[in-house]
Structure formats: C-alpha cells, structure tokens
Protein backbone atom coordinates (compact mmCIF):
# COMPACT_ATOMS: atom_id res chain seq x y z
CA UNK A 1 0.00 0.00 0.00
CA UNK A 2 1.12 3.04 -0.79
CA UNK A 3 1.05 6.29 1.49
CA UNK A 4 -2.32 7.71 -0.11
CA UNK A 5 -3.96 4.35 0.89
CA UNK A 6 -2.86 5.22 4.61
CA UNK A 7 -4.07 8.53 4.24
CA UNK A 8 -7.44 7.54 3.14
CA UNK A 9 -7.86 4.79 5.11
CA UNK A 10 -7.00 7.30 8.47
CA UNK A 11 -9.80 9.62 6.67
CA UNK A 12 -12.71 6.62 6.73
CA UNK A 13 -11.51 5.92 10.37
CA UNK A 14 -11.96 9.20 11.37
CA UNK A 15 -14.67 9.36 9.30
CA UNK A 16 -16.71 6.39 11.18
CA UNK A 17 -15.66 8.02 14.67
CA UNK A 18 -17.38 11.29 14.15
CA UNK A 19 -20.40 9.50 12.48
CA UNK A 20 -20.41 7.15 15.71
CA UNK A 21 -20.29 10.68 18.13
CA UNK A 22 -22.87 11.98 15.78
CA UNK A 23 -25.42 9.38 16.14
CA UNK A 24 -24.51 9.03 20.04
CA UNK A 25 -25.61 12.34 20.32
CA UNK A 26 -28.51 12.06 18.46
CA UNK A 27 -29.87 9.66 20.31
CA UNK A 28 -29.11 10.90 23.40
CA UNK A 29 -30.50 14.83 22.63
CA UNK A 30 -33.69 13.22 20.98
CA UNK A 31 -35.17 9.82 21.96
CA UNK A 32 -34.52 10.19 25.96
CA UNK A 33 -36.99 13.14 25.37
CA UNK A 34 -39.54 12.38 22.69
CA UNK A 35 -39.78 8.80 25.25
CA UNK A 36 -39.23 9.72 28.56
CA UNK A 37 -38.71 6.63 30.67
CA UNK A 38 -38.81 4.12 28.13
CA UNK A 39 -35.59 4.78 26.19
CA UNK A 40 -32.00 4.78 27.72
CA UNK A 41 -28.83 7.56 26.91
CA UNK A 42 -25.94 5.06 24.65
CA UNK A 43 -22.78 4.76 25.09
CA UNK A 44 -20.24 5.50 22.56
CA UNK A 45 -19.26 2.16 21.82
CA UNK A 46 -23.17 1.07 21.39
CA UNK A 47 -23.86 4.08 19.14
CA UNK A 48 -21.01 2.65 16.69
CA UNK A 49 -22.35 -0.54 17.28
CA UNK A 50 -25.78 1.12 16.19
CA UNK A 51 -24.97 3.30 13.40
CA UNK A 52 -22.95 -0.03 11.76
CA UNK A 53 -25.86 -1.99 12.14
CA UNK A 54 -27.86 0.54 10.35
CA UNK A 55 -25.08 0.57 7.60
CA UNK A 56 -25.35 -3.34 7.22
CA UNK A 57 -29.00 -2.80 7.03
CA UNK A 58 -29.80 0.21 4.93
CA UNK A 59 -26.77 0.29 3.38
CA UNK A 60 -23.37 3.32 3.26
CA UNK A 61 -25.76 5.17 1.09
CA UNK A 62 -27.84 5.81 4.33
CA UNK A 63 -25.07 7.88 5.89
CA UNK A 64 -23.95 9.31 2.53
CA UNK A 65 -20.61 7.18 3.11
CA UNK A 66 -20.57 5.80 -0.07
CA UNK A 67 -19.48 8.80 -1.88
CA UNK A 68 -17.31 9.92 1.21
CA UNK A 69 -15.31 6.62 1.33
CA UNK A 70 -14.70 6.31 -2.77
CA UNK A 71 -18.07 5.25 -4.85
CA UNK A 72 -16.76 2.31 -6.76
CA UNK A 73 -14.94 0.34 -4.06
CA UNK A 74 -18.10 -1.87 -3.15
C-alpha cells in the first residue's frame, strides 16, 4: 500500500468516529426526550455498534458514506 492508501484509510476511520459521536448524540439529545422513561442515553461504543448496524441494514448510502469513502470500491 502506498502512502495515499494510509491517508485515506485514516480519513474513513476518522470518518466512522465522528459518524459514531454523531449518532450518540442524536440519540441521546432526541429519543430520551420524545420517550421519557422508556428509552436509555448510549454509550459511545453502542452508538457505533448502532450506526454499523444501520449501515449493514440500509446500506453506506444511508449515511452518505458511499461517496465519502470512494463510490466504486463496493
């Protein structure tokens, strides 16, 4: 691999981390209050857990990743 490979895989690492905060936060500004009592504030690690589970479902096009990691890789 050369160094650009490096580089772009750091970007889609990076990438996936801030999507992870992203939906951590989202959950945890929105559902606590729209269900009060019934739904529980995430972690971080079972936001990513969420938002990749969406991605397997939905698919990268969901989270606009597919253009963001290279359309044509998949």
């Amino acid at each position: 691999m050369d160094s650009t490979a490096y580089v772009q895989l750091a970007v889609w690492f990076f990438g996936v981390l801030i999507a992870a905060g992203a939906v951590l936060w989202l959950w945890n500004t929105t559902l606590p209050r729209v269900f009060p009592g019934r739904v529980r504030a995430l972690g971080f690690f079972e936001a990513l857990r969420l938002m990749l589970l969406a991605w397997l479902l939905f698919g990268a096009g969901a989270f606009g990743l597919t253009y963001a990691l290279g359309a044509g890789i998949w």
